[in-house]
N, C-alpha and C. Protein backbone atom coordinates (compact mmCIF):
# COMPACT_ATOMS: atom_id res chain seq x y z
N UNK A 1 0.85 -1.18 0.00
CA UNK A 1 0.00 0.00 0.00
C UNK A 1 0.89 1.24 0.00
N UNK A 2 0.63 2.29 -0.78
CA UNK A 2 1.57 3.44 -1.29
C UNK A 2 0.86 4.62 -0.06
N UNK A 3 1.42 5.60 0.38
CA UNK A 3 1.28 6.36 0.85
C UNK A 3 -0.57 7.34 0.31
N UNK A 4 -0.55 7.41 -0.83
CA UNK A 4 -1.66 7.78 -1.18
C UNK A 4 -3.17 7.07 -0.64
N UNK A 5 -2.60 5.78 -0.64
CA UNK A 5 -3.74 4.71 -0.50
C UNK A 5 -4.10 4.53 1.13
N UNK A 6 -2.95 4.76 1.82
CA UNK A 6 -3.07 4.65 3.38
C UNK A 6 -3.49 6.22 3.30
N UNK A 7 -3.25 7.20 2.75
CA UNK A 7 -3.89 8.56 3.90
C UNK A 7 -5.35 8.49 3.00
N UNK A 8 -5.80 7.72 1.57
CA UNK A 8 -7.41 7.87 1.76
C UNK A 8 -8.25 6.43 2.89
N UNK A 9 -7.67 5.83 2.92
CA UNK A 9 -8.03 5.14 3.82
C UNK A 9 -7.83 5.56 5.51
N UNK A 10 -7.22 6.19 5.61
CA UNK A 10 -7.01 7.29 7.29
C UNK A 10 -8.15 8.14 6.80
N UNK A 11 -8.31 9.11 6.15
CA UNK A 11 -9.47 9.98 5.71
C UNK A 11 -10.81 9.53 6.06
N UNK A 12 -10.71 8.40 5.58
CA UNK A 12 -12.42 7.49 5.34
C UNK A 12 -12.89 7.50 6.55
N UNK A 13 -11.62 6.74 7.39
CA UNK A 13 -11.92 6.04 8.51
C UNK A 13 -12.39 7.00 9.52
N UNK A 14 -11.38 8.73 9.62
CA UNK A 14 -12.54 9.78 10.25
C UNK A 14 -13.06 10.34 9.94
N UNK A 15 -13.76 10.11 8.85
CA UNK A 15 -15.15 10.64 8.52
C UNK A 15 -15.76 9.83 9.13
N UNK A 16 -15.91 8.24 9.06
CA UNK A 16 -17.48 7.41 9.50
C UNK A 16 -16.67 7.62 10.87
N UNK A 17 -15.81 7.73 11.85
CA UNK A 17 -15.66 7.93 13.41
C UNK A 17 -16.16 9.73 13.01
N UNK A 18 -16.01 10.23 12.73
CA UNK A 18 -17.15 11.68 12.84
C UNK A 18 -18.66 11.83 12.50
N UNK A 19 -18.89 10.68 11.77
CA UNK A 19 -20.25 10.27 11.67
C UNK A 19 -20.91 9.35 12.93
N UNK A 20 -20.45 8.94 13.10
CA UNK A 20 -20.68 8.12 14.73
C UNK A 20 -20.83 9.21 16.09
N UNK A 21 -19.69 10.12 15.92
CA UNK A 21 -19.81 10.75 16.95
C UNK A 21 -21.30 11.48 16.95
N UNK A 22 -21.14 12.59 15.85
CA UNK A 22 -22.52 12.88 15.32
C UNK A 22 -24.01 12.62 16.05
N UNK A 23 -23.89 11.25 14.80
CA UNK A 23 -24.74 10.47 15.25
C UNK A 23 -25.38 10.49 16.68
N UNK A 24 -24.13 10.02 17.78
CA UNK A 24 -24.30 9.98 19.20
C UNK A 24 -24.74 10.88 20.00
N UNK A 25 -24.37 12.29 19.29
CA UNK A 25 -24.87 13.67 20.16
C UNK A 25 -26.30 13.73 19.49
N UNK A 26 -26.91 13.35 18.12
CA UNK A 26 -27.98 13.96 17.67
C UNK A 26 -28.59 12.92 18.54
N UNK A 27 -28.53 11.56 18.53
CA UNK A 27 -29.12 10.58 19.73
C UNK A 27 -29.67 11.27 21.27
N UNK A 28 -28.49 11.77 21.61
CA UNK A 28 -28.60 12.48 23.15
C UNK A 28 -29.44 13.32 23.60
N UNK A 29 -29.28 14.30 22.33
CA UNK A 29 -30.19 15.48 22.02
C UNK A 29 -31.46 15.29 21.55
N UNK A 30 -32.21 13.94 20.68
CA UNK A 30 -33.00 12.98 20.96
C UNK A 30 -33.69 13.08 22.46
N UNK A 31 -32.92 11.90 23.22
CA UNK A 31 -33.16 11.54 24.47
C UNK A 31 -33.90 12.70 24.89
N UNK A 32 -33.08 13.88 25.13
CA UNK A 32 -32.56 15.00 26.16
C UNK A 32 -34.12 15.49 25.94
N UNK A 33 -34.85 15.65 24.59
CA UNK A 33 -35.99 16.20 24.36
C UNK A 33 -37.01 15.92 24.96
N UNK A 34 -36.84 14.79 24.51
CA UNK A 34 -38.26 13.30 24.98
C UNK A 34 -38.56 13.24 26.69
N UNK A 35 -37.55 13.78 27.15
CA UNK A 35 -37.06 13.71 28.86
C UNK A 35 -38.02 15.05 29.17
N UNK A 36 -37.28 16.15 28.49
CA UNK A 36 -38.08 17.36 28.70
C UNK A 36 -39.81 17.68 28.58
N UNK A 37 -39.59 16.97 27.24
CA UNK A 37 -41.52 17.03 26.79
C UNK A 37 -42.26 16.03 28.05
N UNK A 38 -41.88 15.02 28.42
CA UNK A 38 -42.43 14.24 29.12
C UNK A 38 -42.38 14.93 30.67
N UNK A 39 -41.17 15.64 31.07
CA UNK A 39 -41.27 16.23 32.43
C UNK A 39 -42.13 17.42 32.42
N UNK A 40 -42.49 18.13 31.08
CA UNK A 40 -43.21 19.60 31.01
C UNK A 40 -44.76 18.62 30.85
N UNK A 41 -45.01 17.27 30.91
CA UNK A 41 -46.22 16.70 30.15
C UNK A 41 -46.40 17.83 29.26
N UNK A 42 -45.76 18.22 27.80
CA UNK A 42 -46.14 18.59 27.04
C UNK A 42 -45.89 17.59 25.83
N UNK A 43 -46.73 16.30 25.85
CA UNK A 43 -46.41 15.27 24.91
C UNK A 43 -46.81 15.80 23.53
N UNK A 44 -48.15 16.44 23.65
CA UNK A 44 -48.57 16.89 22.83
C UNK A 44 -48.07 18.53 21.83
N UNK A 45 -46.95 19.19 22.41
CA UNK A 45 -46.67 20.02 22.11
C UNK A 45 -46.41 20.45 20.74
N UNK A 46 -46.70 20.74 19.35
CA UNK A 46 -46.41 20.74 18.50
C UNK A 46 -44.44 20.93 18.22
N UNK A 47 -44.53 22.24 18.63
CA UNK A 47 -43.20 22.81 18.63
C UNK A 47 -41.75 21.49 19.31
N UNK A 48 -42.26 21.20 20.19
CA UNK A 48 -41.38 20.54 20.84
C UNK A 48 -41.14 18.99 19.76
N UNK A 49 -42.35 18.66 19.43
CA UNK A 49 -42.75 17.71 18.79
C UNK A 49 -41.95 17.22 17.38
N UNK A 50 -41.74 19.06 16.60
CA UNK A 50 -41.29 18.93 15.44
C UNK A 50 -39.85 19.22 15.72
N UNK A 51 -39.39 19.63 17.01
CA UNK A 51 -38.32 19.32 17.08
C UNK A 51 -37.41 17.98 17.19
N UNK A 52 -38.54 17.20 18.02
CA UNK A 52 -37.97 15.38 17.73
C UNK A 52 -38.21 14.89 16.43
N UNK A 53 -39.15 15.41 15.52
CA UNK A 53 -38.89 14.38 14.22
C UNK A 53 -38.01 15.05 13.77
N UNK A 54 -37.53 16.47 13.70
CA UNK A 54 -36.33 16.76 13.11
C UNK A 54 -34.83 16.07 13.37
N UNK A 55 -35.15 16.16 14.64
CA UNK A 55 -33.61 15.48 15.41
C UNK A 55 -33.44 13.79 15.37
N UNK A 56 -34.70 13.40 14.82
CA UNK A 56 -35.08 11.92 14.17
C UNK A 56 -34.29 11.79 13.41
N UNK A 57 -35.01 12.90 12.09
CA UNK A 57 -34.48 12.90 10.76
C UNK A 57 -33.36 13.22 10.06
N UNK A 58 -32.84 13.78 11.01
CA UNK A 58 -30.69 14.16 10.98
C UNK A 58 -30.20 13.26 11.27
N UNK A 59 -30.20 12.15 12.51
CA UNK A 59 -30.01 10.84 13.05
C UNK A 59 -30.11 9.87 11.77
N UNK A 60 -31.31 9.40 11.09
CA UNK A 60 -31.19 8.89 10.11
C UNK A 60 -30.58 8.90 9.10
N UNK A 61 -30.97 10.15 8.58
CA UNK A 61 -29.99 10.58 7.31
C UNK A 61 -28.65 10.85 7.62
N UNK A 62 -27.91 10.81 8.80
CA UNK A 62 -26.42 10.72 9.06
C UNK A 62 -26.25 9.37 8.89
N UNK A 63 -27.21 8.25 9.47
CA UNK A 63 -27.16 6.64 9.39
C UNK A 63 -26.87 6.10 8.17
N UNK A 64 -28.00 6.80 7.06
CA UNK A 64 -27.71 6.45 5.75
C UNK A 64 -26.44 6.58 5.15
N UNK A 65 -25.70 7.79 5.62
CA UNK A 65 -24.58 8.57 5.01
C UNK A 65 -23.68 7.69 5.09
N UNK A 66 -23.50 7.30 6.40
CA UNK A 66 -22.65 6.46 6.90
C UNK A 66 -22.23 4.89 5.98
N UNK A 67 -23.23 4.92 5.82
CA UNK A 67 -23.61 3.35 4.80
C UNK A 67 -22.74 3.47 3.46
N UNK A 68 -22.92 4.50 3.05
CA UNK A 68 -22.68 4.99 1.25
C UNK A 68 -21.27 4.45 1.90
């Protein structure tokens, strides 16, 4: 393996460990919501609401990314 081939393969490798990390905080920040809406019993809150499918939908689509 030539020098070129080991630093795109070092490259790769922190991108998907920066996609993981990612991942892990949009997870938290997930959690962190669901904790809040449920301690305000504002399950029903719109606002709060569209903030978890958003923070869903970054989670996923980082998941997918990850895959490619």
């Amino acid at each position: 393996m030539d020098c070129k081939q080991l630093n795109e393969r070092v490259s790769k490798q922190v991108e998907l460990m920066g996609h993981e990390h990612t991942i892990r905080r949009y997870e938290t920040m997930s959690n962190e919501l669901k904790r809040i809406m449920n301690q305000l019993s504002l399950r029903d809150s719109s606002l709060l609401s569209d903030v978890a499918v958003i923070v869903n939908d970054i989670i996923e689509s980082l998941k997918g990314s990850q895959k490619d």
